[in-house]
C-alpha atoms as a PDB file:
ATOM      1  CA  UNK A   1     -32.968 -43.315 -14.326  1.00  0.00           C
ATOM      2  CA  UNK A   2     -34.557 -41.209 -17.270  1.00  0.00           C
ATOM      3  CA  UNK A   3     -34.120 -42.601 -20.634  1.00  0.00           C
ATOM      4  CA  UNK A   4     -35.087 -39.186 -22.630  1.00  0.00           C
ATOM      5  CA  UNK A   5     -33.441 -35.676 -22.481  1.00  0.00           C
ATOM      6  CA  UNK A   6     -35.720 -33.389 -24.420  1.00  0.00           C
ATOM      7  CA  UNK A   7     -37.957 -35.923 -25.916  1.00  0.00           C
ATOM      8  CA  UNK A   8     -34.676 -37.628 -27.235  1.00  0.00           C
ATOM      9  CA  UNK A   9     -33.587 -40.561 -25.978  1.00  0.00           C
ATOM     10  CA  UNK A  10     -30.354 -40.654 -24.043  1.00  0.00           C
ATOM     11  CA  UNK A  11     -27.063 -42.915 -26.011  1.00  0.00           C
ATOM     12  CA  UNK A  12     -26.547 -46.084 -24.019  1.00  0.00           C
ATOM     13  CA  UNK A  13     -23.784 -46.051 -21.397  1.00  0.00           C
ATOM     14  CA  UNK A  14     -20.487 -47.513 -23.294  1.00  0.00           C
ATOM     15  CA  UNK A  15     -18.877 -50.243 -21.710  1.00  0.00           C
ATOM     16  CA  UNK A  16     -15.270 -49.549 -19.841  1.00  0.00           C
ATOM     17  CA  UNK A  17     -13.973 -47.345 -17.317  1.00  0.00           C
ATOM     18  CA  UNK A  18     -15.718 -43.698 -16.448  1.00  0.00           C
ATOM     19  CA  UNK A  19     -12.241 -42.046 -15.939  1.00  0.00           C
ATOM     20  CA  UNK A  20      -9.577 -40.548 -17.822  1.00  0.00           C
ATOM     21  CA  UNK A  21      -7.160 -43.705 -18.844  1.00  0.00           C
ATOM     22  CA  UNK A  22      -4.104 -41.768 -19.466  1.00  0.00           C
ATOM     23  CA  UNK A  23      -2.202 -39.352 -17.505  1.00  0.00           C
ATOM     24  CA  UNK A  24      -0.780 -35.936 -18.354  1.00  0.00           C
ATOM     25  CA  UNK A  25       2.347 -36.253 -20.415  1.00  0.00           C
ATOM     26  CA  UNK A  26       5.737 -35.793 -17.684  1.00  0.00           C
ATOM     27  CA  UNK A  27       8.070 -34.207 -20.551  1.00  0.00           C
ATOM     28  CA  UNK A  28       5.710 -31.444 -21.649  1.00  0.00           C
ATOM     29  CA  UNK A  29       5.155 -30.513 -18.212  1.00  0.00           C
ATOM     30  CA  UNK A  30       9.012 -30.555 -17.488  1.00  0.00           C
ATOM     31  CA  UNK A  31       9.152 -28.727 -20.705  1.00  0.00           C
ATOM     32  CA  UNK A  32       6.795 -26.188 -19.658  1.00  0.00           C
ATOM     33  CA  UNK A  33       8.363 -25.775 -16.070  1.00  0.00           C
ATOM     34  CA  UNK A  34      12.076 -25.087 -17.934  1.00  0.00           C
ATOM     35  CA  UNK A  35      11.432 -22.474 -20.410  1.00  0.00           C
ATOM     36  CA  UNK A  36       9.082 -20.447 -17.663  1.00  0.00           C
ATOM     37  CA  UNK A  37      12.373 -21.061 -15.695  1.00  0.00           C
ATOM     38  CA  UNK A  38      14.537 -19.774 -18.703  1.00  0.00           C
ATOM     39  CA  UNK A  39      12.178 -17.010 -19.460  1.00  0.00           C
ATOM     40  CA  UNK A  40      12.679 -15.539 -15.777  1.00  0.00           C
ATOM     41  CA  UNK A  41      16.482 -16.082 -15.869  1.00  0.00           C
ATOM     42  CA  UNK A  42      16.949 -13.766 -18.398  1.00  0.00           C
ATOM     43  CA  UNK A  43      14.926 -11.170 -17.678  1.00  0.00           C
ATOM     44  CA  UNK A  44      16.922 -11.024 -14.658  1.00  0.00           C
ATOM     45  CA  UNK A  45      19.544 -11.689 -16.665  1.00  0.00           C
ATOM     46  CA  UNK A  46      18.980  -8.577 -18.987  1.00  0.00           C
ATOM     47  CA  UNK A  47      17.653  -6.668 -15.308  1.00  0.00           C
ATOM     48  CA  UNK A  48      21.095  -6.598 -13.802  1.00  0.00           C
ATOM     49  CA  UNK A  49      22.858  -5.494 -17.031  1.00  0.00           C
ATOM     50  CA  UNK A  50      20.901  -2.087 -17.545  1.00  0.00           C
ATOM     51  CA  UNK A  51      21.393  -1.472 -13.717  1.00  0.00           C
ATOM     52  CA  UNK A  52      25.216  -2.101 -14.365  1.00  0.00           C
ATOM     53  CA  UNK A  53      24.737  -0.490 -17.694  1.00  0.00           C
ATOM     54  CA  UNK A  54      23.198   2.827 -15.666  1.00  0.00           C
ATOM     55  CA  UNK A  55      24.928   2.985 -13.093  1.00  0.00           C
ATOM     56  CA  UNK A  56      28.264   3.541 -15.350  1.00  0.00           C
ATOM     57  CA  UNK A  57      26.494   6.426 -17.128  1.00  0.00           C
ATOM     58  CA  UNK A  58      26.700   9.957 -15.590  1.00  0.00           C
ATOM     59  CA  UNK A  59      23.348  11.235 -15.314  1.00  0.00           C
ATOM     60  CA  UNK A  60      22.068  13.715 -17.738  1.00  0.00           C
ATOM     61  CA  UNK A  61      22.743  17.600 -17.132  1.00  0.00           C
ATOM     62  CA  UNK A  62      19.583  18.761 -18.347  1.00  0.00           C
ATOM     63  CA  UNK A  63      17.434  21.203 -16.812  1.00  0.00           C
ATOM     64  CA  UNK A  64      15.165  18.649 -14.710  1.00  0.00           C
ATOM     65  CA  UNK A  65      17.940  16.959 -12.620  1.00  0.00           C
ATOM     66  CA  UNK A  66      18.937  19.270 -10.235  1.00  0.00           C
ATOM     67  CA  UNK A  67      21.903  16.701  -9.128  1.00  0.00           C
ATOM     68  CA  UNK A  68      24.549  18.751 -10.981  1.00  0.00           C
ATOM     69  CA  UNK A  69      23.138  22.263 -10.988  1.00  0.00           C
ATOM     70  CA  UNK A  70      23.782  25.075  -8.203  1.00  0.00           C
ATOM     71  CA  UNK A  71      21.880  24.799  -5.311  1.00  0.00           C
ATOM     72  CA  UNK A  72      19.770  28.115  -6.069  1.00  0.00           C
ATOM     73  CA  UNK A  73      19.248  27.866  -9.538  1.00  0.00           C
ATOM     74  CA  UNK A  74      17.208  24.301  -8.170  1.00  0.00           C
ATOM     75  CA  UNK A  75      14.588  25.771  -6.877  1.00  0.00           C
ATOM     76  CA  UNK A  76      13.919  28.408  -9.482  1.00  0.00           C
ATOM     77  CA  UNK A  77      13.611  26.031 -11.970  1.00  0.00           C
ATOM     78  CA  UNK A  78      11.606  23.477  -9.887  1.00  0.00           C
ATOM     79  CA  UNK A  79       8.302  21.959 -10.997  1.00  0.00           C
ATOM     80  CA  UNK A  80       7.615  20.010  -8.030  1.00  0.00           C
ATOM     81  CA  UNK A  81       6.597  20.333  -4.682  1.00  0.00           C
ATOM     82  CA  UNK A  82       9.270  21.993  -2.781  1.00  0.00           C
ATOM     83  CA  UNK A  83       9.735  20.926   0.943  1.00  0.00           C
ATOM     84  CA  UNK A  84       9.376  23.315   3.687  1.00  0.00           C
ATOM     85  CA  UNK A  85      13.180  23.869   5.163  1.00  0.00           C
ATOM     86  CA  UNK A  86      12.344  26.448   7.750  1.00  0.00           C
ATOM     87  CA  UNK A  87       8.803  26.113   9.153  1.00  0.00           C
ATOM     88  CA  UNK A  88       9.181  29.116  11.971  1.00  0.00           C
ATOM     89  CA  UNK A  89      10.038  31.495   9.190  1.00  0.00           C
ATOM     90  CA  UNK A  90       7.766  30.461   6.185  1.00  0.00           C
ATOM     91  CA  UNK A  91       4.693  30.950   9.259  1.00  0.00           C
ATOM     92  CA  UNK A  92       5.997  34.519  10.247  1.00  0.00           C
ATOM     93  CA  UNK A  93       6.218  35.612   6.144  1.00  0.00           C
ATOM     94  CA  UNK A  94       3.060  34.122   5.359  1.00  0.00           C
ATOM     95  CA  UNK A  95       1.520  35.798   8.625  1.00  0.00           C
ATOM     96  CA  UNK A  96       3.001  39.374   7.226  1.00  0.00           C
ATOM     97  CA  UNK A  97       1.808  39.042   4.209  1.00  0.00           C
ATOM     98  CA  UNK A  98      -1.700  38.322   5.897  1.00  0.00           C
ATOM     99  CA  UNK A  99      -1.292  41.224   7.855  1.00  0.00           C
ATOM    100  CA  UNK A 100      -0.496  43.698   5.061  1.00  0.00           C
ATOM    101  CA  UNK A 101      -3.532  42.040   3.245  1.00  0.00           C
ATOM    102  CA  UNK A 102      -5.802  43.255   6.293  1.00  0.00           C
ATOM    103  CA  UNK A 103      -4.078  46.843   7.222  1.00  0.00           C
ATOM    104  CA  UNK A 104      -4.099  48.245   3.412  1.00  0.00           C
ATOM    105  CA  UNK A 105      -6.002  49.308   0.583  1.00  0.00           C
ATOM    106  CA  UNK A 106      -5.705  47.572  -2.372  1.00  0.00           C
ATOM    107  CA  UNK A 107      -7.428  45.661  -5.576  1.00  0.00           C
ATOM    108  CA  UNK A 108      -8.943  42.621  -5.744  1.00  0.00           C
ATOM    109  CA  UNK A 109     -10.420  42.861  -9.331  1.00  0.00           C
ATOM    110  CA  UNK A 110      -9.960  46.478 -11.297  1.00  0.00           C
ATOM    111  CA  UNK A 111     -12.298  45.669 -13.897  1.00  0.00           C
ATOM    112  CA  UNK A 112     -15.270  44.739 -11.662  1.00  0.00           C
ATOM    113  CA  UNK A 113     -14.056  47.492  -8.760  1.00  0.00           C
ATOM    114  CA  UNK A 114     -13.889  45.279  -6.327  1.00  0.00           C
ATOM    115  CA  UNK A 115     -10.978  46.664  -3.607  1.00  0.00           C
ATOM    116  CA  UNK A 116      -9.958  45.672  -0.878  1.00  0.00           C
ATOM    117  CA  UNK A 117     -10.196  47.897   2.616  1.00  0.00           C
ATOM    118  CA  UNK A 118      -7.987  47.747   5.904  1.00  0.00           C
ATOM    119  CA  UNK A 119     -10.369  45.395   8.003  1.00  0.00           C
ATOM    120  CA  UNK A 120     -10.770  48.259  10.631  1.00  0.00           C
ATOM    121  CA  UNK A 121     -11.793  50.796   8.581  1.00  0.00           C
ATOM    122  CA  UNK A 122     -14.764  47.394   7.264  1.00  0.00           C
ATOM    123  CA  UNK A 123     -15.452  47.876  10.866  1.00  0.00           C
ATOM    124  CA  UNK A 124     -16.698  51.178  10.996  1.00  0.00           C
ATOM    125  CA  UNK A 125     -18.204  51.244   7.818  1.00  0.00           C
ATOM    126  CA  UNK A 126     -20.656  48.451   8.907  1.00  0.00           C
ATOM    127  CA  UNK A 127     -21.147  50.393  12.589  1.00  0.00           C
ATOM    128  CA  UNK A 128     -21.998  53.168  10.638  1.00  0.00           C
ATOM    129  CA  UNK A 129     -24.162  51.644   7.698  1.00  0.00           C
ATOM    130  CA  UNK A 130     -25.171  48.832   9.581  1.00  0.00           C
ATOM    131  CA  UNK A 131     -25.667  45.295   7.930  1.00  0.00           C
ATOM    132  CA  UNK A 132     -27.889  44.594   4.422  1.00  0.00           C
ATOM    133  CA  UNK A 133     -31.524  44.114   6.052  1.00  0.00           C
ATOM    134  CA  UNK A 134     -34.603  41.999   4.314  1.00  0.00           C
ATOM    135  CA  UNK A 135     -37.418  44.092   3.227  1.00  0.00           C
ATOM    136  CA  UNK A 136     -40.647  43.402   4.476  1.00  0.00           C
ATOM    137  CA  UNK A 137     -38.971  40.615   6.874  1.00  0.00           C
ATOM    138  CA  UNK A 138     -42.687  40.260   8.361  1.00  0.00           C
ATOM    139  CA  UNK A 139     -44.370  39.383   4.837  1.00  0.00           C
ATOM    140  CA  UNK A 140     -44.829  36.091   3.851  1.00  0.00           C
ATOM    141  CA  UNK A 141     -41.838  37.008   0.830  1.00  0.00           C
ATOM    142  CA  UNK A 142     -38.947  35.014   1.780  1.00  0.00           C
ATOM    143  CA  UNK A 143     -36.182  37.241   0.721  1.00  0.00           C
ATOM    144  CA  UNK A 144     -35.138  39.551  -1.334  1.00  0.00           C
ATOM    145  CA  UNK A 145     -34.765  38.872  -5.305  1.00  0.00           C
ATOM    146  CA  UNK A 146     -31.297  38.356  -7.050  1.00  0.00           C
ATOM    147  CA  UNK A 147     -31.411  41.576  -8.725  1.00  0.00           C
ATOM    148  CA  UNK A 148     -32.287  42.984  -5.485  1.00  0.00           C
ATOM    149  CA  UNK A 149     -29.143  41.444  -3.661  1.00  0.00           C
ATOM    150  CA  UNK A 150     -27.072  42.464  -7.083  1.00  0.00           C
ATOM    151  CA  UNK A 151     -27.755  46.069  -6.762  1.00  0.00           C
ATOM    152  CA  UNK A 152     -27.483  46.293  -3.145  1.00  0.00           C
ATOM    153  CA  UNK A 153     -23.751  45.020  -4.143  1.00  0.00           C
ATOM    154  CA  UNK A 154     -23.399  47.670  -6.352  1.00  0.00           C
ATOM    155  CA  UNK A 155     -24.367  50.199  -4.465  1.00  0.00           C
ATOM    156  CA  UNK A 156     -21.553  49.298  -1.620  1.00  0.00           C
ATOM    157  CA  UNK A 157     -19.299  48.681  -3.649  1.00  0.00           C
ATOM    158  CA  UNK A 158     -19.508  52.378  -5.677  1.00  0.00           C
ATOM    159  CA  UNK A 159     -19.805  53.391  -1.612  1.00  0.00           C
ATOM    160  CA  UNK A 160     -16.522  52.268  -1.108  1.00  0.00           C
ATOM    161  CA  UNK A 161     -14.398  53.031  -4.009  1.00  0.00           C
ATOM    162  CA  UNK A 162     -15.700  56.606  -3.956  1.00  0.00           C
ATOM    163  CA  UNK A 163     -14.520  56.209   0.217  1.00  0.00           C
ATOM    164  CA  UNK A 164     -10.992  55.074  -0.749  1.00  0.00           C
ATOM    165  CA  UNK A 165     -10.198  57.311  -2.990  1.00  0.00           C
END
């Protein structure tokens, strides 16, 4: 057995037992073990009051709870996720509106002229144009520039706003 830690000699062993000669105290434990018990008793305690408490109440009229409020006005006012009530019919309005979207002219953005075209008329226009081709495709260049793409944009997209008009 080493007599030195550190260069510093260890303090001799004292005589008596090597374990803990009294126990842990019985009434603080038992006193520890009631007021946890108390503390949990009352917050049940003061639980089941405010459900009694609420469920006295009438609930609030406001604008959020649509509880109280006519069944269309609900919805209308709604800023949640509504469910879907009628599947068959929300499919066959959204699929109209999809179809008007691809039979008719309209805008997608006035201020940068970007329209939108009837997808069969898109049709013809590319039969008839064709498809953007790379310049020089057998050059070692791997593309055309972004100011090249830009103005070929440009130039279909004056192509087809002077075409729907």
């Amino acid at each position: 057995m080493a007599t030195e830690h550190h260069g510093k000699p260890l303090p001799e062993p004292r005589p008596g037992p090597a374990y803990e000669r009294r126990d842990a105290n019985a009434n603080w434990l038992f006193g520890l073990v009631a007021i946890l018990f108390l503390v949990i008793a009352g917050s049940e305690a003061i639980l089941h009051w405010m459900n009694t408490d609420f469920a006295r109440k009438p609930q609030p009229t406001d604008r959020w709870t649509g509880t109280r409020q006519p069944a269309g006005r609900i919805w209308e006012q709604a800023n949640f996720p509504r469910l879907q009530v009628s599947a068959p019919q929300d499919l066959a309005r959204f699929r109209e509106q999809e179809d008007a979207e691809l039979t008719t002219y309209g805008w997608i953005d006035r201020t940068s002229g970007v329209v939108r075209i009837p997808i069969a008329r898109a049709m013809d226009l590319v039969l008839q144009q064709g498809l953007p081709v790379r310049p020089g495709v057998g050059k070692s260049r791997l593309g055309p520039t972004p100011l090249e793409l830009q103005q070929q944009r440009t130039n279909a997209t004056q192509a087809e706003t002077t075409i729907a008009r």
